[in-house]
PDB file of N, CA and C in Angstrom:
ATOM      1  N   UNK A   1       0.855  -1.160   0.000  1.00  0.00           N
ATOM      2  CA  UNK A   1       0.000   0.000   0.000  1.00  0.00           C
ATOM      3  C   UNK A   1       0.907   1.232   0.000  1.00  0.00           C
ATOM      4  N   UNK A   2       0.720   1.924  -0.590  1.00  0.00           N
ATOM      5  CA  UNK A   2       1.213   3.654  -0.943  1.00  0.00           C
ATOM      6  C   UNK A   2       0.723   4.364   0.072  1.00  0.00           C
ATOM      7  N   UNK A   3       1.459   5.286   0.618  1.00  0.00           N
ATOM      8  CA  UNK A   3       1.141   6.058   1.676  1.00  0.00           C
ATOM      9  C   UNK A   3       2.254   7.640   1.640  1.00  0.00           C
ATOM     10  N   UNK A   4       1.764   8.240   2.081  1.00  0.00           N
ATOM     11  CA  UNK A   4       2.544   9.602   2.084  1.00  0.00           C
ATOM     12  C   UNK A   4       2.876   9.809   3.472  1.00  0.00           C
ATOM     13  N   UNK A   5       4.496   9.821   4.183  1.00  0.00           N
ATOM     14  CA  UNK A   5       4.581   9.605   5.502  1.00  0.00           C
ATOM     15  C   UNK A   5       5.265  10.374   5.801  1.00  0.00           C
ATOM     16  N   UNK A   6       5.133  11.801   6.586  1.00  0.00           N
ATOM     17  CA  UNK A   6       5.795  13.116   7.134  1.00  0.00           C
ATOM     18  C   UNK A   6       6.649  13.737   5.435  1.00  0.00           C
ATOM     19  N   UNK A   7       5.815  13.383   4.562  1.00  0.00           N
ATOM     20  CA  UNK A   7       5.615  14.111   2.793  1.00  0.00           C
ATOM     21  C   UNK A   7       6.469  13.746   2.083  1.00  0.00           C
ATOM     22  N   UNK A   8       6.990  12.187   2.242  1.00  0.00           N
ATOM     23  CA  UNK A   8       7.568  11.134   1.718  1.00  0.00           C
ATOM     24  C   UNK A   8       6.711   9.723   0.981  1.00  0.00           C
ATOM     25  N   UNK A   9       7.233   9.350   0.105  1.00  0.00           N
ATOM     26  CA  UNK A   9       5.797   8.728  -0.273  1.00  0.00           C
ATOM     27  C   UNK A   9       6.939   7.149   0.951  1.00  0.00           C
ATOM     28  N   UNK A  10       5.621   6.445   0.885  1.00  0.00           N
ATOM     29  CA  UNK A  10       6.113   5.178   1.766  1.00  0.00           C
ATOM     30  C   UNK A  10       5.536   4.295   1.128  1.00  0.00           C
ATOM     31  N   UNK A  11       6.003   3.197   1.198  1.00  0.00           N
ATOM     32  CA  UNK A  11       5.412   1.847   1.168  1.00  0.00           C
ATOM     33  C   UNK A  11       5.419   1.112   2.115  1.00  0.00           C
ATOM     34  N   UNK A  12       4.024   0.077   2.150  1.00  0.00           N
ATOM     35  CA  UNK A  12       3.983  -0.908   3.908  1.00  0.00           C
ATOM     36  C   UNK A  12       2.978  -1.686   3.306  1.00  0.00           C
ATOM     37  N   UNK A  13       3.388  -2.968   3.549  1.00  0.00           N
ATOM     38  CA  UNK A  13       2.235  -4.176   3.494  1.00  0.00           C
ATOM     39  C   UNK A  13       1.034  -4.011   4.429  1.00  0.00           C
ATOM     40  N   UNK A  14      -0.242  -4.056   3.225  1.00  0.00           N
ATOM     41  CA  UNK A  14      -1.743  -3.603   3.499  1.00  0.00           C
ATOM     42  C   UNK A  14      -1.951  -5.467   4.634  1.00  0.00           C
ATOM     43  N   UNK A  15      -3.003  -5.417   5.684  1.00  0.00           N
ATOM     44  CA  UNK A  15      -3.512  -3.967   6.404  1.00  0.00           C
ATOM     45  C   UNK A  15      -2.718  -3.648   7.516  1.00  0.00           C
ATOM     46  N   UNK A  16      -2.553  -2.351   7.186  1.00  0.00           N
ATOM     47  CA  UNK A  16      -1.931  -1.541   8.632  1.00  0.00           C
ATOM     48  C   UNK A  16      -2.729  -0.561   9.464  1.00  0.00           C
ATOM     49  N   UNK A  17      -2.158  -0.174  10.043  1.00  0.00           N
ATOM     50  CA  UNK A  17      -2.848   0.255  11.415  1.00  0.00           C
ATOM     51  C   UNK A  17      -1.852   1.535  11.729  1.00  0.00           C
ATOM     52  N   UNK A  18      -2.113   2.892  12.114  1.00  0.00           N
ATOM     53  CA  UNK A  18      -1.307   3.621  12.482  1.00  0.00           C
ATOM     54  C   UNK A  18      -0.490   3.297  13.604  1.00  0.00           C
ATOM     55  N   UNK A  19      -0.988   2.254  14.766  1.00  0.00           N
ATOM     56  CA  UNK A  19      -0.012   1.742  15.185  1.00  0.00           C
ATOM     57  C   UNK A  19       0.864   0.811  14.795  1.00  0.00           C
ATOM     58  N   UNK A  20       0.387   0.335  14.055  1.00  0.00           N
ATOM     59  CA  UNK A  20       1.410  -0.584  13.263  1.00  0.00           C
ATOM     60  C   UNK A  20       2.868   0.162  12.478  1.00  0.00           C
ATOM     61  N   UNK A  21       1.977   1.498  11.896  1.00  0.00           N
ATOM     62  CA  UNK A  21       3.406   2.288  10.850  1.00  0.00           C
ATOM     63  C   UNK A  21       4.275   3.163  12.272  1.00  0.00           C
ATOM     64  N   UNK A  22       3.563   3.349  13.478  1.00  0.00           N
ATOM     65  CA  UNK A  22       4.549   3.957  14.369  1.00  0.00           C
ATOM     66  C   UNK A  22       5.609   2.807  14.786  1.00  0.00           C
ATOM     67  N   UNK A  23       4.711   1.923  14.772  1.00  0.00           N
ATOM     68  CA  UNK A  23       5.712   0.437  15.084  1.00  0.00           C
ATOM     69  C   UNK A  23       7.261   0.440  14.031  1.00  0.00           C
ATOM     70  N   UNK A  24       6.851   0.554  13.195  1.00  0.00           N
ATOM     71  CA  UNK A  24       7.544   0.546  11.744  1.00  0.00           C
ATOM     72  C   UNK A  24       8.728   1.060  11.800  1.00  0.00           C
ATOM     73  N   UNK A  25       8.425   2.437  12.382  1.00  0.00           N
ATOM     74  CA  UNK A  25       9.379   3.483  12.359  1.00  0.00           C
ATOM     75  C   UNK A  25      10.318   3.300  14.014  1.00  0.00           C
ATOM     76  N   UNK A  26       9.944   2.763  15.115  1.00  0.00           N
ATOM     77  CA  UNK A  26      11.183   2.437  15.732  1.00  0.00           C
ATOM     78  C   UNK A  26      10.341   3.519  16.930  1.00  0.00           C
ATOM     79  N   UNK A  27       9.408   4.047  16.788  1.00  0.00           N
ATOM     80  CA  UNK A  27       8.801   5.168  17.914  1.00  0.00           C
ATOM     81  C   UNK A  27       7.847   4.643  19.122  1.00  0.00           C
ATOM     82  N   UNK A  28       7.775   5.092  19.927  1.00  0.00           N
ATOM     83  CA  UNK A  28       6.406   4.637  21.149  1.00  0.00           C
ATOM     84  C   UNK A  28       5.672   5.418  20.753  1.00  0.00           C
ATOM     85  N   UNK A  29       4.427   4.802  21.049  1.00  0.00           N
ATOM     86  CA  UNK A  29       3.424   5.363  20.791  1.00  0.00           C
ATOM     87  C   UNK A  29       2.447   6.252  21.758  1.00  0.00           C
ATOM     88  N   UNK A  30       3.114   6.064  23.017  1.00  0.00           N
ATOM     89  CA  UNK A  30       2.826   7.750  24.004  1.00  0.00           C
ATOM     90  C   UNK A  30       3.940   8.981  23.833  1.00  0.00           C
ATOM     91  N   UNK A  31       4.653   9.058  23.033  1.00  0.00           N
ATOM     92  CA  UNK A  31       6.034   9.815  22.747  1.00  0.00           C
ATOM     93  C   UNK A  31       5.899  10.615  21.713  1.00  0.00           C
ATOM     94  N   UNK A  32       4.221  10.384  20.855  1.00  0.00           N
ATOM     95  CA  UNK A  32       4.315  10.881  19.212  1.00  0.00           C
ATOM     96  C   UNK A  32       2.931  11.620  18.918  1.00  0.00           C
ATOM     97  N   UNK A  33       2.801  12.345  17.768  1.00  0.00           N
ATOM     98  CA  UNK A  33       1.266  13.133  17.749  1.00  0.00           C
ATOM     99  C   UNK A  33       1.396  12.524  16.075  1.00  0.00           C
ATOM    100  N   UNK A  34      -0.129  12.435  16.004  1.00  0.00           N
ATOM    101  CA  UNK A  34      -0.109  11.813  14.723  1.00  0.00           C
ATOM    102  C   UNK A  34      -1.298  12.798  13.732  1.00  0.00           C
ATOM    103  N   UNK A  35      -1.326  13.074  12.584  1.00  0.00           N
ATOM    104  CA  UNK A  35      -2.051  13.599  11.934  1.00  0.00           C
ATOM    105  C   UNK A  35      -2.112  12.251  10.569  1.00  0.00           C
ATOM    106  N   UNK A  36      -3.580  12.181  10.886  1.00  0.00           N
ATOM    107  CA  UNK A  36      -3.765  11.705   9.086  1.00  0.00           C
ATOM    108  C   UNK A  36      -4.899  12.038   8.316  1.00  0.00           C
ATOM    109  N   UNK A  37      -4.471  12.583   7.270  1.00  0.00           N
ATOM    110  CA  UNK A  37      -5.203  13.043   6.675  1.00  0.00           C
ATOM    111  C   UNK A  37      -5.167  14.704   7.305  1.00  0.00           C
ATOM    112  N   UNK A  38      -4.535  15.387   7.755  1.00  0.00           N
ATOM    113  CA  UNK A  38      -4.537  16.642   8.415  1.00  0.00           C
ATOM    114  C   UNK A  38      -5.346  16.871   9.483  1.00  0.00           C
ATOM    115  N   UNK A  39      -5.537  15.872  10.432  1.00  0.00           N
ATOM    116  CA  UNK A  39      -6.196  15.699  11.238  1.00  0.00           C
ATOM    117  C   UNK A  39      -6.021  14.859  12.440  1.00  0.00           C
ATOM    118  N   UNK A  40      -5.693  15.414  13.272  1.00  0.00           N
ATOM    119  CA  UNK A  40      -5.155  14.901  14.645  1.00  0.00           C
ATOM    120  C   UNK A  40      -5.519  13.757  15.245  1.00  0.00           C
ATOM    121  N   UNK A  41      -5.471  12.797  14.979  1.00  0.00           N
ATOM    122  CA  UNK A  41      -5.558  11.030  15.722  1.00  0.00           C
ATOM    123  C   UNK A  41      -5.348  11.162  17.183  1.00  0.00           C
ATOM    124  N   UNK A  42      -6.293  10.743  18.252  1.00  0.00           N
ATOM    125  CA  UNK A  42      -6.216  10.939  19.278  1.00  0.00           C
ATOM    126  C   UNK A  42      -5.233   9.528  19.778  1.00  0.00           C
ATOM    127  N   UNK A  43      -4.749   8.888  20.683  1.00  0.00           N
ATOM    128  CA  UNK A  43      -3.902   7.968  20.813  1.00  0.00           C
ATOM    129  C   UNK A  43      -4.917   6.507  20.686  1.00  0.00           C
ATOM    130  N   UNK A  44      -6.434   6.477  21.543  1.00  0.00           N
ATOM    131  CA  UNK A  44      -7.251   5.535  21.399  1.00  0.00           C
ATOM    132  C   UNK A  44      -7.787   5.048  19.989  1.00  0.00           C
ATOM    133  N   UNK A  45      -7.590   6.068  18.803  1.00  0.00           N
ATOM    134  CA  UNK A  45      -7.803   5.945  17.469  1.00  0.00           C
ATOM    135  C   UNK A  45      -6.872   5.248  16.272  1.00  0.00           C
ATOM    136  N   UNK A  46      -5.765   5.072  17.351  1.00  0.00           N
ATOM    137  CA  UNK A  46      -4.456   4.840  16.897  1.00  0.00           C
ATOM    138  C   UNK A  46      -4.369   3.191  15.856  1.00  0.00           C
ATOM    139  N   UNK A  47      -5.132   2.335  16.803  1.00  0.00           N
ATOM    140  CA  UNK A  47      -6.076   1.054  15.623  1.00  0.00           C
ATOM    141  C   UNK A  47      -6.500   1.205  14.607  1.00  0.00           C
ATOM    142  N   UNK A  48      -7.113   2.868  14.131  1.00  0.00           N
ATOM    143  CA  UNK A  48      -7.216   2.812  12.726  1.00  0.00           C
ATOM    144  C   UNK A  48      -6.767   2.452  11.398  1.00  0.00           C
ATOM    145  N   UNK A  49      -7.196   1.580  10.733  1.00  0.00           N
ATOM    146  CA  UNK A  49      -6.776   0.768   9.740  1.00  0.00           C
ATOM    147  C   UNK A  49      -6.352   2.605   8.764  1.00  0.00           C
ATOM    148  N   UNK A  50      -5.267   2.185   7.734  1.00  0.00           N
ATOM    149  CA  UNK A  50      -4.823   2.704   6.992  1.00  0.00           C
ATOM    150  C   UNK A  50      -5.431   2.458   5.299  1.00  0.00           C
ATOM    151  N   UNK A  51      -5.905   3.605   4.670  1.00  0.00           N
ATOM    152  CA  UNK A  51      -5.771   2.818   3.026  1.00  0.00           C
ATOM    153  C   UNK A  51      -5.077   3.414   2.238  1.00  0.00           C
ATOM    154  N   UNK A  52      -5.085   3.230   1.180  1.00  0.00           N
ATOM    155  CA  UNK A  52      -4.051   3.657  -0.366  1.00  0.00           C
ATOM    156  C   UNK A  52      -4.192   4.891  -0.276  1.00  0.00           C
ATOM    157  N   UNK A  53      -3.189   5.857  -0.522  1.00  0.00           N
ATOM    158  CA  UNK A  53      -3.284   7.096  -0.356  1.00  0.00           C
ATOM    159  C   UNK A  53      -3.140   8.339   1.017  1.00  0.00           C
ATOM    160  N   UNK A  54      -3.599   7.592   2.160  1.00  0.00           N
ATOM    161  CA  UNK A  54      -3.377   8.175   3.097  1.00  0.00           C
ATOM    162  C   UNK A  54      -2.002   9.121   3.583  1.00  0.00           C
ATOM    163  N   UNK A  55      -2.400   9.782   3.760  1.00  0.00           N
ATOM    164  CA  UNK A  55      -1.490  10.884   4.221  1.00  0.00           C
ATOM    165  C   UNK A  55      -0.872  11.170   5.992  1.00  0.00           C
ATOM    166  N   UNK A  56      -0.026  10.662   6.221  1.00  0.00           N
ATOM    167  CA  UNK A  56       0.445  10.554   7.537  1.00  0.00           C
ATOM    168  C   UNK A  56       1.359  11.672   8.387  1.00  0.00           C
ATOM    169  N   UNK A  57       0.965  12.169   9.353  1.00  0.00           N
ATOM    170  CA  UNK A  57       2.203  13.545   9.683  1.00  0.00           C
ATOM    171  C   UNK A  57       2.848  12.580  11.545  1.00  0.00           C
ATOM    172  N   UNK A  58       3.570  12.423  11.507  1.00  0.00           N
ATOM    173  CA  UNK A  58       4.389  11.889  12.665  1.00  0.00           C
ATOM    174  C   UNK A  58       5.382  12.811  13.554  1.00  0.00           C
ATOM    175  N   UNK A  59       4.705  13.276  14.579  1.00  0.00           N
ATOM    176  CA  UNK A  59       5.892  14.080  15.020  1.00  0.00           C
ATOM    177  C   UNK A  59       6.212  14.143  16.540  1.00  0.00           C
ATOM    178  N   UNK A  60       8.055  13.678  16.917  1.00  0.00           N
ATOM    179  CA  UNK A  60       8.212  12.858  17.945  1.00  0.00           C
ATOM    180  C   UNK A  60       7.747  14.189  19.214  1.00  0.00           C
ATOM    181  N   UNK A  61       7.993  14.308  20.522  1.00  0.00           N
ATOM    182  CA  UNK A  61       8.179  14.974  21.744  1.00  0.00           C
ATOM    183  C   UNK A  61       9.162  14.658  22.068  1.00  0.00           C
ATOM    184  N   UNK A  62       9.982  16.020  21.914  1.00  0.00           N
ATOM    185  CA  UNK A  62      11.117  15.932  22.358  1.00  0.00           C
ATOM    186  C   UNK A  62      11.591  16.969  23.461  1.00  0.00           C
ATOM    187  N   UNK A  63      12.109  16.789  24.608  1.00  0.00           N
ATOM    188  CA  UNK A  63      12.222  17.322  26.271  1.00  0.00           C
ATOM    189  C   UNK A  63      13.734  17.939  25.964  1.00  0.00           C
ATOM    190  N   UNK A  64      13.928  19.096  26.867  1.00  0.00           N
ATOM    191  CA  UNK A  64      14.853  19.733  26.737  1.00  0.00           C
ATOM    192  C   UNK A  64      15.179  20.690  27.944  1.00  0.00           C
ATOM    193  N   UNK A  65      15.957  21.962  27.964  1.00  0.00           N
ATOM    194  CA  UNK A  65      15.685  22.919  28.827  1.00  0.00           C
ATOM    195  C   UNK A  65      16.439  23.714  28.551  1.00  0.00           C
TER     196      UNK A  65
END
């Protein structure tokens, strides 16, 4: 399946799950904010199956001072 991932195109064997593509990428999944489709995925939504085309924005929390 084709996917567009932080405005990279991606590829990932269909069916996935946005937790599955955070899986993918090596991230936790209380550590990350997710947009798909330009639209903010709450963490309980995170099971949402993925399809062709989807558009993914991934972006880590990162602590500092």
């Amino acid at each position: 399946m084709k996917l567009i991932v932080n405005g990279q195109p991606y590829e990932c064997p269909a069916p996935a799950t946005i937790h599955d593509l955070i899986a993918r990428h090596g991230l936790t999944p209380e550590k990350v904010a997710v947009e798909l489709n330009r639209r903010l995925v709450r963490t309980e939504r995170y099971p949402t199956e993925l399809k062709e085309g989807d558009e993914i924005e991934i972006v880590t929390f990162v602590g500092g001072g």
